[in-house]
Protein backbone atom coordinates (compact mmCIF):
# COMPACT_ATOMS: atom_id res chain seq x y z
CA UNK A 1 44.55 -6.39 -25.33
CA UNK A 2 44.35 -6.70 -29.36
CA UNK A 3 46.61 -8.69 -31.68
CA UNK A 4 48.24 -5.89 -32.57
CA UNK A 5 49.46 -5.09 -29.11
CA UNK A 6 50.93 -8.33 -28.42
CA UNK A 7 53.29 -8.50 -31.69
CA UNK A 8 54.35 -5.05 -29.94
CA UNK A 9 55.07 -6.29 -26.59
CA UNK A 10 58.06 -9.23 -26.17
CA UNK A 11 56.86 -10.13 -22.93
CA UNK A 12 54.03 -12.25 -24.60
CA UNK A 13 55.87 -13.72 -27.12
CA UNK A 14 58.38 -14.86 -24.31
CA UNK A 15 55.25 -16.55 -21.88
CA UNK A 16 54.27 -18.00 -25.30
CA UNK A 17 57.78 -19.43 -26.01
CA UNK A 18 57.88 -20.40 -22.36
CA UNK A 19 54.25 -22.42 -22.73
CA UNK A 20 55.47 -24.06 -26.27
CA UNK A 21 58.30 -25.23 -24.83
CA UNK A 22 55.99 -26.93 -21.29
CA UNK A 23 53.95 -28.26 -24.11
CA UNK A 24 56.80 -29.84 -26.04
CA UNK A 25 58.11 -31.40 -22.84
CA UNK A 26 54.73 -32.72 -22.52
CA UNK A 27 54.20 -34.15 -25.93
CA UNK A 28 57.81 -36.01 -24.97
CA UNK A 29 56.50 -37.94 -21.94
CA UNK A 30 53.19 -38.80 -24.14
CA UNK A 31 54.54 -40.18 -27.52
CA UNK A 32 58.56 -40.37 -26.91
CA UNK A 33 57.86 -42.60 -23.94
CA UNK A 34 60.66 -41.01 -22.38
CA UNK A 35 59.71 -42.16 -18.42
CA UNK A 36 57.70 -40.63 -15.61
CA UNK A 37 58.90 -36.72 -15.17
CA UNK A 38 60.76 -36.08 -12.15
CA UNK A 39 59.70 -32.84 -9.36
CA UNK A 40 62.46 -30.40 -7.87
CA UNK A 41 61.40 -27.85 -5.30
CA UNK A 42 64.10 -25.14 -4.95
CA UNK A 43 67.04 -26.72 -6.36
CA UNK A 44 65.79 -30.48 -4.14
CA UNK A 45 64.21 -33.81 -5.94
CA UNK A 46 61.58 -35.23 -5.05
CA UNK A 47 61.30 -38.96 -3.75
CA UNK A 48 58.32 -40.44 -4.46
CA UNK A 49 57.23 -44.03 -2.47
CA UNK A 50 54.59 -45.34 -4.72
CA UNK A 51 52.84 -43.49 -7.64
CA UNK A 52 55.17 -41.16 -9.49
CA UNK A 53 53.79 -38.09 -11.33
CA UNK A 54 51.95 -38.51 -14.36
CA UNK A 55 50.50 -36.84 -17.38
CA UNK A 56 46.99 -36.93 -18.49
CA UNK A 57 45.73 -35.00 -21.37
CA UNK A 58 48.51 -33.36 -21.84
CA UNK A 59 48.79 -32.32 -17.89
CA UNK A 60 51.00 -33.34 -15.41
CA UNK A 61 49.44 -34.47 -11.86
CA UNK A 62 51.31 -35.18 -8.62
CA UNK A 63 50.40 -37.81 -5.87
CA UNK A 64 50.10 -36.50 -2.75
CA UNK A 65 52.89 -39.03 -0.86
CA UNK A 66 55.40 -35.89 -2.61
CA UNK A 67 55.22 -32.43 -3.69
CA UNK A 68 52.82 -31.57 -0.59
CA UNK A 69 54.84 -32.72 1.98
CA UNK A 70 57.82 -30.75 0.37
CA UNK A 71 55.81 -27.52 0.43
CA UNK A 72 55.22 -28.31 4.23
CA UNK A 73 51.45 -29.42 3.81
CA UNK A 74 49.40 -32.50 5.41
CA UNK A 75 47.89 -34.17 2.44
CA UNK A 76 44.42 -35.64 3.74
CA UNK A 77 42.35 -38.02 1.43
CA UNK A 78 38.48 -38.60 2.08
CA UNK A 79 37.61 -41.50 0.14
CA UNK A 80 33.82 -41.18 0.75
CA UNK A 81 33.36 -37.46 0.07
CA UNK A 82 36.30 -37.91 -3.32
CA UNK A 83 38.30 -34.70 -1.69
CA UNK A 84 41.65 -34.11 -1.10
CA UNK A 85 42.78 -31.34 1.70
CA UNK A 86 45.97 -29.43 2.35
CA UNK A 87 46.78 -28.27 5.72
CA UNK A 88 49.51 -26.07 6.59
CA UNK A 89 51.22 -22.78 5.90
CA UNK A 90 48.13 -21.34 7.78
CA UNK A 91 46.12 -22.87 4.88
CA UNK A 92 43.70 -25.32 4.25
CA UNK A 93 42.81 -25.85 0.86
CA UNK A 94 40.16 -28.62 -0.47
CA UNK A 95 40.12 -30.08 -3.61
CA UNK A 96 37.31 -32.12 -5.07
CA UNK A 97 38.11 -35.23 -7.51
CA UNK A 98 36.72 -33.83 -10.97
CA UNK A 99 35.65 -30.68 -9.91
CA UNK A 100 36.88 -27.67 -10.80
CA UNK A 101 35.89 -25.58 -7.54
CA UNK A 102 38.09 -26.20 -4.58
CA UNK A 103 38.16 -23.74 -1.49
CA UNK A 104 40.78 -22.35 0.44
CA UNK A 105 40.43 -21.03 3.94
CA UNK A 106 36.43 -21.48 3.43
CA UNK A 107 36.68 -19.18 0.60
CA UNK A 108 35.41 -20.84 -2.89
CA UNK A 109 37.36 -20.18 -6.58
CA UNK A 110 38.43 -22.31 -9.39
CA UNK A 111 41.17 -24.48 -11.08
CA UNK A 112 41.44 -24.63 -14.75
CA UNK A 113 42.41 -28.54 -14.34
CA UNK A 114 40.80 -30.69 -11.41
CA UNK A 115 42.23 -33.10 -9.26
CA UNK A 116 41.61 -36.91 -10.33
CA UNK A 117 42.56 -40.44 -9.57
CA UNK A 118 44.94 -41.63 -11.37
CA UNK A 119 45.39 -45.69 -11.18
CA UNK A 120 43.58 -45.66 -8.20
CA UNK A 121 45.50 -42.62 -6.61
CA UNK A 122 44.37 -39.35 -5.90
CA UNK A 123 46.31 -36.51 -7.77
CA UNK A 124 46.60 -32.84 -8.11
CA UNK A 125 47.06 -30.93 -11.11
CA UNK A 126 50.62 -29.32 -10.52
CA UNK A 127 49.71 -25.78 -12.07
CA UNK A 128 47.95 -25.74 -9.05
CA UNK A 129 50.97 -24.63 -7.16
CA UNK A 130 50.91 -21.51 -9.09
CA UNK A 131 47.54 -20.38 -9.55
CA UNK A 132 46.48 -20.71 -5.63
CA UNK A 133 49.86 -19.56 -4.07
CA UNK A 134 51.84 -18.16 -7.02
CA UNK A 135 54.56 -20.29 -7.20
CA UNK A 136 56.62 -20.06 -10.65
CA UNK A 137 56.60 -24.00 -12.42
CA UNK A 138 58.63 -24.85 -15.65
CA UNK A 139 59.59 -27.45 -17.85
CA UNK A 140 63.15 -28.93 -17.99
CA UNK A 141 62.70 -31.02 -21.23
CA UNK A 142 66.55 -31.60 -21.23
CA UNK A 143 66.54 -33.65 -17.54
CA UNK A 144 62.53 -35.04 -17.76
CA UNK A 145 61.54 -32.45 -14.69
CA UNK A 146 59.21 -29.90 -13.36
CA UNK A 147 61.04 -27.19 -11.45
CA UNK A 148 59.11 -25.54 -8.91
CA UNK A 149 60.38 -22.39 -7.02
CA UNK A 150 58.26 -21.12 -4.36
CA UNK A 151 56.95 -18.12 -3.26
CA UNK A 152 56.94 -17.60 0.47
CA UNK A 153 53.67 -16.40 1.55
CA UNK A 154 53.13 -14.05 4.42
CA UNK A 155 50.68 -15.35 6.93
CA UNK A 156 48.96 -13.63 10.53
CA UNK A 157 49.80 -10.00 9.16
CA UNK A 158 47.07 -7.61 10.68
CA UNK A 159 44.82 -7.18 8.01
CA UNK A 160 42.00 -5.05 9.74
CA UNK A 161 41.20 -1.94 8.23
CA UNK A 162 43.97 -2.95 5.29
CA UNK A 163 44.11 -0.96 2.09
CA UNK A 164 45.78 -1.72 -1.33
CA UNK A 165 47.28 0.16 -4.20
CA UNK A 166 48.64 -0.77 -7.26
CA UNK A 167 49.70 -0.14 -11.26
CA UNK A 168 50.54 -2.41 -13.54
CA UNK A 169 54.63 -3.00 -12.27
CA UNK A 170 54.06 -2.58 -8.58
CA UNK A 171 51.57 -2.81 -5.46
CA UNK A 172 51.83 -1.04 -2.32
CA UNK A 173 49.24 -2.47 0.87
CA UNK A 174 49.02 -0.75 4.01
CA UNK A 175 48.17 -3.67 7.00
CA UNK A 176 45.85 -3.00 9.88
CA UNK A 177 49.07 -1.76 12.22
CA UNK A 178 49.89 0.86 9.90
CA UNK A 179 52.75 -0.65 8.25
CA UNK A 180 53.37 -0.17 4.48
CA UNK A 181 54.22 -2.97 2.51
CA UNK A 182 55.36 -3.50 -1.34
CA UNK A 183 56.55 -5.70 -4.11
CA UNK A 184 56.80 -5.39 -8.04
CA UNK A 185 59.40 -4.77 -10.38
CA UNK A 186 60.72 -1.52 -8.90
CA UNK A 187 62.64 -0.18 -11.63
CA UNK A 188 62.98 3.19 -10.32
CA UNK A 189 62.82 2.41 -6.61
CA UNK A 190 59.18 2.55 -6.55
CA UNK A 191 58.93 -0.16 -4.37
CA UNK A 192 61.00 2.02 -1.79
CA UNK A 193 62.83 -0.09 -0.08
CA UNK A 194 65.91 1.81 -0.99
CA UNK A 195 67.20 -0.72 -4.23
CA UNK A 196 65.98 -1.12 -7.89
CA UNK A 197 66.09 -4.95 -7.41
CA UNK A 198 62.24 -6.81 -8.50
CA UNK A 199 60.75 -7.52 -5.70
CA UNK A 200 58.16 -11.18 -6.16
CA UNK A 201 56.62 -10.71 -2.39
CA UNK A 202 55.71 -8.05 -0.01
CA UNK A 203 58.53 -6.28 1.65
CA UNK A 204 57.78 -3.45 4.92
CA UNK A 205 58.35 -0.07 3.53
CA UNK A 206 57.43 1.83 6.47
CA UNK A 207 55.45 2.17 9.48
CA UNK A 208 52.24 4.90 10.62
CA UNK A 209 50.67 5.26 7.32
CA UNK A 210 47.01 6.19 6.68
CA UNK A 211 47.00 6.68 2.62
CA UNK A 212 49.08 5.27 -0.05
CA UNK A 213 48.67 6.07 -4.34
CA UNK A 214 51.02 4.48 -6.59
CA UNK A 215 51.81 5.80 -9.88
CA UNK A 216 53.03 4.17 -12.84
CA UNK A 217 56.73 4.46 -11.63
CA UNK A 218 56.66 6.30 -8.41
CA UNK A 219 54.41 5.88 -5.08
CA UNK A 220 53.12 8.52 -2.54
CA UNK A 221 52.02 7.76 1.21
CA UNK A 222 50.49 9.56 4.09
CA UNK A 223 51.26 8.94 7.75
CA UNK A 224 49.14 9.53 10.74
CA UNK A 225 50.67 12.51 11.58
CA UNK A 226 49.46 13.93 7.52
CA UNK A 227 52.65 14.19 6.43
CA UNK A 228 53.15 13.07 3.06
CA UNK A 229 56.15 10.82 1.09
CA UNK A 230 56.98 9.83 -1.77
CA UNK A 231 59.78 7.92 -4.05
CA UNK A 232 60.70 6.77 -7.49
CA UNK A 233 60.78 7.96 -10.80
CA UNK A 234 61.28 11.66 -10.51
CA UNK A 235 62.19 12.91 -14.15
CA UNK A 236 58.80 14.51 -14.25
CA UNK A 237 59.01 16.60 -10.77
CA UNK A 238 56.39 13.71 -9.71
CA UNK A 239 57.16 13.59 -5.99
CA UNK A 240 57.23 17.04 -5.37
CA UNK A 241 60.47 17.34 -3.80
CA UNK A 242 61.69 20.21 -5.22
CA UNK A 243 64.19 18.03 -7.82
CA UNK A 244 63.96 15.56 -10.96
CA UNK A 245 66.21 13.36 -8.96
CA UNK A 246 64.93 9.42 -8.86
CA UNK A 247 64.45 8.69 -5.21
CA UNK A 248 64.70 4.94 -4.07
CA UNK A 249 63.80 5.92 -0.16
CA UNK A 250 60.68 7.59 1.02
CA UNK A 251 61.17 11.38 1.49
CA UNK A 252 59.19 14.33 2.75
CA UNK A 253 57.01 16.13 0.54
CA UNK A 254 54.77 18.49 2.81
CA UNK A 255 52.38 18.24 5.44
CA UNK A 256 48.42 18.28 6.93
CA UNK A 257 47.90 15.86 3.66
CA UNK A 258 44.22 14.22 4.05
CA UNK A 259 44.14 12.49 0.39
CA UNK A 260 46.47 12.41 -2.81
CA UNK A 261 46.20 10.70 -6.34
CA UNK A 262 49.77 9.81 -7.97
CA UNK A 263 49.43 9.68 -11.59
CA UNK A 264 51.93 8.32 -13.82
CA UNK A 265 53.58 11.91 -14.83
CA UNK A 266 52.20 14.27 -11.95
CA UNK A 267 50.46 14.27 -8.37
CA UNK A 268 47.81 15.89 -6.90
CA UNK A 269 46.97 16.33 -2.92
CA UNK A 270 44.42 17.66 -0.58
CA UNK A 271 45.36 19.55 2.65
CA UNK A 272 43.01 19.37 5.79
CA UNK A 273 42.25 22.69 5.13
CA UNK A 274 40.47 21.63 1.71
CA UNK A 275 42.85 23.34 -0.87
CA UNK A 276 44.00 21.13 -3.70
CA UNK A 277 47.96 20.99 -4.94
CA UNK A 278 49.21 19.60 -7.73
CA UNK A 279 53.17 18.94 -9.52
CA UNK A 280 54.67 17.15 -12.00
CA UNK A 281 54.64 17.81 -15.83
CA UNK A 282 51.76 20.15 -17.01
CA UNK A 283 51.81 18.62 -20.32
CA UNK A 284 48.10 20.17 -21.93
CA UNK A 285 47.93 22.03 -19.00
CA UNK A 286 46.63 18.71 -16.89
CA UNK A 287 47.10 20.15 -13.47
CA UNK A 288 45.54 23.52 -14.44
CA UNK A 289 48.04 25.87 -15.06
CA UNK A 290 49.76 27.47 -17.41
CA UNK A 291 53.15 28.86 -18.57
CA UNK A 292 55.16 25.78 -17.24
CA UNK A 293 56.52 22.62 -18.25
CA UNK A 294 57.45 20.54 -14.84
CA UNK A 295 56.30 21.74 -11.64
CA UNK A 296 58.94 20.48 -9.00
CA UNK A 297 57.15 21.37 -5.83
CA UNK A 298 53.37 21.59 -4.58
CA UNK A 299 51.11 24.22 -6.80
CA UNK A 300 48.44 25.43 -5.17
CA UNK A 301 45.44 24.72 -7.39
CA UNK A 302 41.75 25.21 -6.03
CA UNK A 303 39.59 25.22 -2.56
CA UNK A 304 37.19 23.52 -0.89
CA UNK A 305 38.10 20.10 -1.86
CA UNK A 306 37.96 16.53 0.10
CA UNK A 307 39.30 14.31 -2.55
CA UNK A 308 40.88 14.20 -5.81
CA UNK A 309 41.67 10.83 -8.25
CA UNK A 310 43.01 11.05 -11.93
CA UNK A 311 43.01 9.20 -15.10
CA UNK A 312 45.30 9.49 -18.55
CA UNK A 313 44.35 12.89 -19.32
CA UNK A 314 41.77 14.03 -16.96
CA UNK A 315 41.44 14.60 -12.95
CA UNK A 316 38.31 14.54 -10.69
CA UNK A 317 37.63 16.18 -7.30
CA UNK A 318 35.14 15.76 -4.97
CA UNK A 319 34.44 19.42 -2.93
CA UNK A 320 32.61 19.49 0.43
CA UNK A 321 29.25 19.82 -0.71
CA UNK A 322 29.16 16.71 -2.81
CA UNK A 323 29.50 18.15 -6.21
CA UNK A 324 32.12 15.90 -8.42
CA UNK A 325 34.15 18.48 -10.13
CA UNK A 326 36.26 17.63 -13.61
CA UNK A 327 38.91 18.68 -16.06
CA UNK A 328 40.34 17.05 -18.97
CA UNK A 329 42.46 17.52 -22.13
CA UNK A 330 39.74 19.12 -24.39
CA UNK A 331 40.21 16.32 -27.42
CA UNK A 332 39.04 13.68 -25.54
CA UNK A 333 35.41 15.16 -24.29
CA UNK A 334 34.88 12.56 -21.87
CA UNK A 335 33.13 14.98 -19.15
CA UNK A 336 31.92 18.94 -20.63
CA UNK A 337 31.95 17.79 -24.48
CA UNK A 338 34.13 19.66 -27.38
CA UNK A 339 33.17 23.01 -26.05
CA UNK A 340 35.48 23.51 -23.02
CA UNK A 341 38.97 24.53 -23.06
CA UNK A 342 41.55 22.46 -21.62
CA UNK A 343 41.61 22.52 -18.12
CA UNK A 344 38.60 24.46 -16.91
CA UNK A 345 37.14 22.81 -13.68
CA UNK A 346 33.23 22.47 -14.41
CA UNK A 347 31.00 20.81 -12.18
CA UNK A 348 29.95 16.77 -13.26
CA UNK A 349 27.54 15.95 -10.70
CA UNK A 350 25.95 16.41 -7.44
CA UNK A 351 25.50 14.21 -4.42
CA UNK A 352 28.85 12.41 -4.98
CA UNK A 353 30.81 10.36 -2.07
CA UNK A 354 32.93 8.45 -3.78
CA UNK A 355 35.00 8.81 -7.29
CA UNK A 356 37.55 6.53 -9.59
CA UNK A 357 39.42 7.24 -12.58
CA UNK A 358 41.88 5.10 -14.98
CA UNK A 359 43.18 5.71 -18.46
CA UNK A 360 40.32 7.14 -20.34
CA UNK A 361 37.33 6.09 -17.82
CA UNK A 362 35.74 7.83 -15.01
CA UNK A 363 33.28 6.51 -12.33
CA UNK A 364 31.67 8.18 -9.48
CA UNK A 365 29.20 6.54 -6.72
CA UNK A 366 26.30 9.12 -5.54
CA UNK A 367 24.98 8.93 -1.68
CA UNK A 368 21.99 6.63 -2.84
CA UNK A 369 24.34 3.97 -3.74
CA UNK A 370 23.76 4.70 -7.30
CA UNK A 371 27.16 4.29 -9.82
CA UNK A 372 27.36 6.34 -12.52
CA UNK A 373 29.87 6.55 -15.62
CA UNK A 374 31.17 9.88 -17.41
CA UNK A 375 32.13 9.81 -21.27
CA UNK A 376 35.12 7.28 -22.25
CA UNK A 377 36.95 7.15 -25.72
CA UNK A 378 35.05 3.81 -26.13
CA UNK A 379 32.80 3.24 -23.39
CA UNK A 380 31.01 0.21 -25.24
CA UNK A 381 34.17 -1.69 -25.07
CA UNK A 382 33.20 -2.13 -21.72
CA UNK A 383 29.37 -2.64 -21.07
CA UNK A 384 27.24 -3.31 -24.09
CA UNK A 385 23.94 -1.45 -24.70
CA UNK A 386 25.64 1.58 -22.11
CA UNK A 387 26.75 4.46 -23.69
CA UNK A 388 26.94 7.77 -21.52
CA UNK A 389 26.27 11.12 -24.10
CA UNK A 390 29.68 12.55 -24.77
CA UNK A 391 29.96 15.09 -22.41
CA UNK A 392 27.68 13.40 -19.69
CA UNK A 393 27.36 10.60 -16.95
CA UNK A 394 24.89 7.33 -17.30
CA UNK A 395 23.78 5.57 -14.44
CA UNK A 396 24.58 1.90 -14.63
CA UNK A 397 23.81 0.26 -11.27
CA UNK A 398 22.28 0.80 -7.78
CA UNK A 399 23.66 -0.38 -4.17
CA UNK A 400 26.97 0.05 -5.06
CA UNK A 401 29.81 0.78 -2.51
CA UNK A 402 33.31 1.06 -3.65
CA UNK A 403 33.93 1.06 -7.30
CA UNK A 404 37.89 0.78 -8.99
CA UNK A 405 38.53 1.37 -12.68
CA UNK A 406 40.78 -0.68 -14.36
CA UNK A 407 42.75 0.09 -17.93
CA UNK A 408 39.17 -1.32 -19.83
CA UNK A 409 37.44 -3.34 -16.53
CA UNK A 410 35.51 -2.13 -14.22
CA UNK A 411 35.37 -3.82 -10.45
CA UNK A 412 32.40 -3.00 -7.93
CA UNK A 413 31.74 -3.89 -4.54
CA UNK A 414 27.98 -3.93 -3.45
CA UNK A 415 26.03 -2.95 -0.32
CA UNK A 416 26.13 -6.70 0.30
CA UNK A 417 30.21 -7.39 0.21
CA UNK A 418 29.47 -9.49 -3.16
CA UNK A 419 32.12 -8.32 -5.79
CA UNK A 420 31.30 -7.93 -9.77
CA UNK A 421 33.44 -7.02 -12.42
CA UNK A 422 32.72 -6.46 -16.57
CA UNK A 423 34.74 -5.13 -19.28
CA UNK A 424 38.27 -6.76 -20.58
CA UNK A 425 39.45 -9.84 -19.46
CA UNK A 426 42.44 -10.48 -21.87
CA UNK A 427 44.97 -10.61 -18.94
CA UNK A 428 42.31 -12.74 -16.33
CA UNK A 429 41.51 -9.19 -14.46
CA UNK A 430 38.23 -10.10 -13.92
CA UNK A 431 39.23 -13.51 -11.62
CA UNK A 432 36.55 -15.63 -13.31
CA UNK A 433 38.30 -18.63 -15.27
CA UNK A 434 38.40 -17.04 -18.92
CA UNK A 435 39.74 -14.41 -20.47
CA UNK A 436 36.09 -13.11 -22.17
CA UNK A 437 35.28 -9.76 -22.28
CA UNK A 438 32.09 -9.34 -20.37
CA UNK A 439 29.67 -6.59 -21.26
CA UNK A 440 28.00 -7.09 -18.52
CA UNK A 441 28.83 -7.24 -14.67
CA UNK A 442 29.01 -10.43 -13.32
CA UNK A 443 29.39 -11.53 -9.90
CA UNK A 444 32.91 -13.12 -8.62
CA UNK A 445 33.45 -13.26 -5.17
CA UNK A 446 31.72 -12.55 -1.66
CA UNK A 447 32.83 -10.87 1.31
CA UNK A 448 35.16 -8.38 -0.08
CA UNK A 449 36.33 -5.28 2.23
CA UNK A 450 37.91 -3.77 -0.46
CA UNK A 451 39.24 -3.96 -4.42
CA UNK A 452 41.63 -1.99 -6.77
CA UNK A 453 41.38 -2.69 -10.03
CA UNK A 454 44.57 -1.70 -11.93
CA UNK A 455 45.62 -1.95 -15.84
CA UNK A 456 46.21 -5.46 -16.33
CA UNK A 457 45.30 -7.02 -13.12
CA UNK A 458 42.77 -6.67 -10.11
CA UNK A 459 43.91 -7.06 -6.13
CA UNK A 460 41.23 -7.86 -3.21
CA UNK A 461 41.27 -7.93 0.31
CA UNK A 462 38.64 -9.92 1.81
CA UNK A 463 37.06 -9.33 5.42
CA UNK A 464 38.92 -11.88 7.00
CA UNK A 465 42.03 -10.26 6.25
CA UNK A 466 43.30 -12.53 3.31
CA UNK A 467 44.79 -10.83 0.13
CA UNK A 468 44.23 -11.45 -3.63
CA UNK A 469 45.29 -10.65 -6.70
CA UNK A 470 44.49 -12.26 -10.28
CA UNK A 471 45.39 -11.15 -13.71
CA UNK A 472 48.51 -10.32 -15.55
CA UNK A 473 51.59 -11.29 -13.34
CA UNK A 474 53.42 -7.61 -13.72
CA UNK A 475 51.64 -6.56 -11.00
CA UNK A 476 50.75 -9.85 -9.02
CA UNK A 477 54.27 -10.60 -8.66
CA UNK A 478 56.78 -7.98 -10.78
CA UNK A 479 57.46 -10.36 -13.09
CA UNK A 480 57.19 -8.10 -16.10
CA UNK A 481 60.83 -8.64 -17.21
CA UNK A 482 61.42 -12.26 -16.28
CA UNK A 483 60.09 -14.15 -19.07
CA UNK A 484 60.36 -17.79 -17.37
CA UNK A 485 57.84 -16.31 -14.73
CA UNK A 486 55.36 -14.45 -16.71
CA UNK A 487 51.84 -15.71 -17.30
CA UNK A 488 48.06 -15.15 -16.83
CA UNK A 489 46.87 -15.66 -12.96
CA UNK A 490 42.62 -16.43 -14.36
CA UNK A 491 41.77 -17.41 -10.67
CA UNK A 492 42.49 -15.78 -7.62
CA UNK A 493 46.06 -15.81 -6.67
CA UNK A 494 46.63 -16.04 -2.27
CA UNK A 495 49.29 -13.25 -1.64
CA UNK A 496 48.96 -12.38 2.17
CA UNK A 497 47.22 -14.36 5.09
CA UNK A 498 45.82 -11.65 7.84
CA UNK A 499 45.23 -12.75 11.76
């Protein structure tokens, strides 16, 4: 994300308002002398016996005689090994005095500010409470205080054979008993849980389901039994439903659904008999056909297909010999070059078992682990010194076995579980610390089962069942529209606990 497309978005200038005005509460306790700042946890002070919270450097660390025990933890101090540990909440999370790596759950990542001693006392940097569990922190200058509210975290869900969705706005996760969950800012009942109210945690949508895509606005889900739902934003014929009418509920769509790809303005799904259907708007004849504008119900498009994803203006399948088929809107070139018309499925590769698109990027995985990328509108804003011939794929990495594309970051999973990312980090998406772009991959994180990288943000589930998400909080949390909340998540972010 530029300059230019902050000063066009208000949401950044209100987190920046809302960090001048943490800072300025700071600079009061340093220079005003103004007294030791005060803690409330949902709407309750804080008593503290012996040391009160301070401020360092300009941030503010809490003993552990306080906050933990308010957030329902054990606070455990090993003087010889300088660590501090938190047990409860189904966590335990270890700190080390001056060291920016801490663990949670055996599972290593970073804080921007380490714990310390402080007068003799061990301390912990309060923005720790929301990087690790997400808990929204801000500055009342007016009565001295930090005002935590928490975020209730949902702990011994069945996380075996979980999968994740998301967009930037909302995130859908389906749990190892086949119960759909969701949360984000649901402005068009995307979140389906029958309201339009944000929602900052996971809430059960419904039960049975195999497959779930989320669009921009609206989200599409198939149950064991392949039939297929959807609900949200409508206006574009997007679910399928035979209307343009917003629906805040899951409905039925059709059935025998093996695999579908909601995009933000149209769908696409595959029946167990291989054919490919597609609705929504047709706008540049995306969905490959012509003579209509909106498409309210399923359009039967082409054969032989097992999968299908989509990006901006292009869609891939993948057919049932392996070949990666593509179309596209015919500026853009990213796959045949300026020589096809709009919309004309041509054959991209051969050997292919696994496929992701996003905005104007494409990525595919061949059977020898090999992942390749097709054309992008600026592919070296991503990887430097890799730049597929418009028109073409270049191979960029071996022993690769899931792969999600992001808005401009890319997010692999190897042979070995080890997860890497590279391209944009503006918004934290890549989960390492900074917010440098990285032009080339780096590794982040072991033991992943699986990753979905979306426009701002990146989710994880690792294989003990634990979810994660880091990045822009839109998606983490739906806090798009609520300023006071909004801010970067650089480290990984705990958002369920599986069993």
């Amino acid at each position: 994300m530029r300059q230019k497309d902050i000063e066009k978005d208000p949401r950044k200038w209100m987190a920046a308002l809302m960090f001048i005005a943490f800072a300025v509460g700071i600079f009061a306790l340093v220079f005003l002398n103004v007294g030791p700042p005060g803690i409330v946890i949902d709407g309750a002070d804080i008593d503290f016996d012996g040391q009160s919270p301070t401020v360092v450097g300009g941030r503010m660390f809490v003993p552990l005689d306080g906050v933990p025990e308010a957030l329902g933890f054990d606070a455990i101090w090993n003087v010889d090994k300088q660590t501090i540990t938190l047990v409860g909440n189904g966590l335990e999370m270890t700190f080390v005095i001056n060291d920016n790596n801490f663990a949670v759950n055996g599972k290593n990542s970073k804080l921007n500010t380490p714990a310390r001693i402080v007068d003799d006392n061990p301390m912990l940097p309060l923005r720790f409470l929301a990087e690790v569990l997400g808990h929204q922190v801000c500055w009342d200058s007016r009565a001295n205080a930090a005002n935590i509210t928490t975020r209730p975290i949902d702990a011994d869900v069945d996380m075996s054979r979980a999968m994740i969705a998301t967009r930037e706005g909302h995130a859908m996760v389906i749990t190892g008993d086949g119960s759909l969950w969701g949360w984000g800012r649901n402005r068009n009942g995307e979140v389906g849980d029958g309201t339009t109210e944000a929602r900052h945690r996971p809430v059960r949508i419904m039960d049975d389901v195999v497959y779930v895509s989320v669009g921009s606005s609206h989200t599409m889900a198939i149950k064991s039994d392949g039939s297929l739902w959807g609900w949200g934003r409508n206006e574009e014929g997007q679910l399928g439903d035979g209307t343009n009418e917003e629906r805040r509920s899951p409905v039925h769509i059709m059935d025998d659904v093996v695999s579908v790809a909601a995009n933000n303005i149209f769908t696409m799904a595959v029946t167990s008999d291989g054919t490919l259907w597609s609705w929504g708007i047709n706008w540049n004849n995306r969905i490959v056909t012509e003579g209509f504008v909106d498409i309210y119900e399923p359009f039967k498009l082409m054969e032989d297909v097992t999968y299908v994803t989509t990006g901006l203006a292009h869609s891939m399948v993948i057919k049932t010999d392996g070949s990666l088929w593509g179309w596209e809107v015919k500026t853009h070139g990213m796959f045949m070059g300026d020589s096809i018309p709009d919309s004309i499925p041509e054959m991209l590769m051969e050997d292919v078992v696994a496929a992701s698109s996003s905005y104007w990027n494409a990525m595919a995985i061949t059977a020898d682990g090999g992942l390749w990328h097709g054309w992008s509108i600026n592919p070296s804003d991503i990887l430097e010194g890799v730049v597929p011939e418009r028109g073409g794929f270049s191979h960029w990495k071996d022993d690769v076995r899931t792969v999600s594309v992001g808005g401009w970051h890319i997010m692999v999973i190897m042979d070995d579980g080890s997860l890497w990312g590279a391209g944009d980090n503006y918004w934290g998406q890549l989960g390492n610390g900074d917010r440098e772009h990285q032009f080339h991959f780096i590794h982040l994180m072991d033991d992943v089962a699986d990753v979905w990288a979306c426009e701002l943000s990146t989710f994880v589930i690792l294989n003990d069942g634990s979810l994660w998400g880091w990045g822009s909080s839109s998606a983490l949390l739906g806090d798009d529209e609520l300023g006071a909340r909004q801010q970067n998540h650089l480290h990984p972010m705990l958002i369920m606990i599986g069993s």
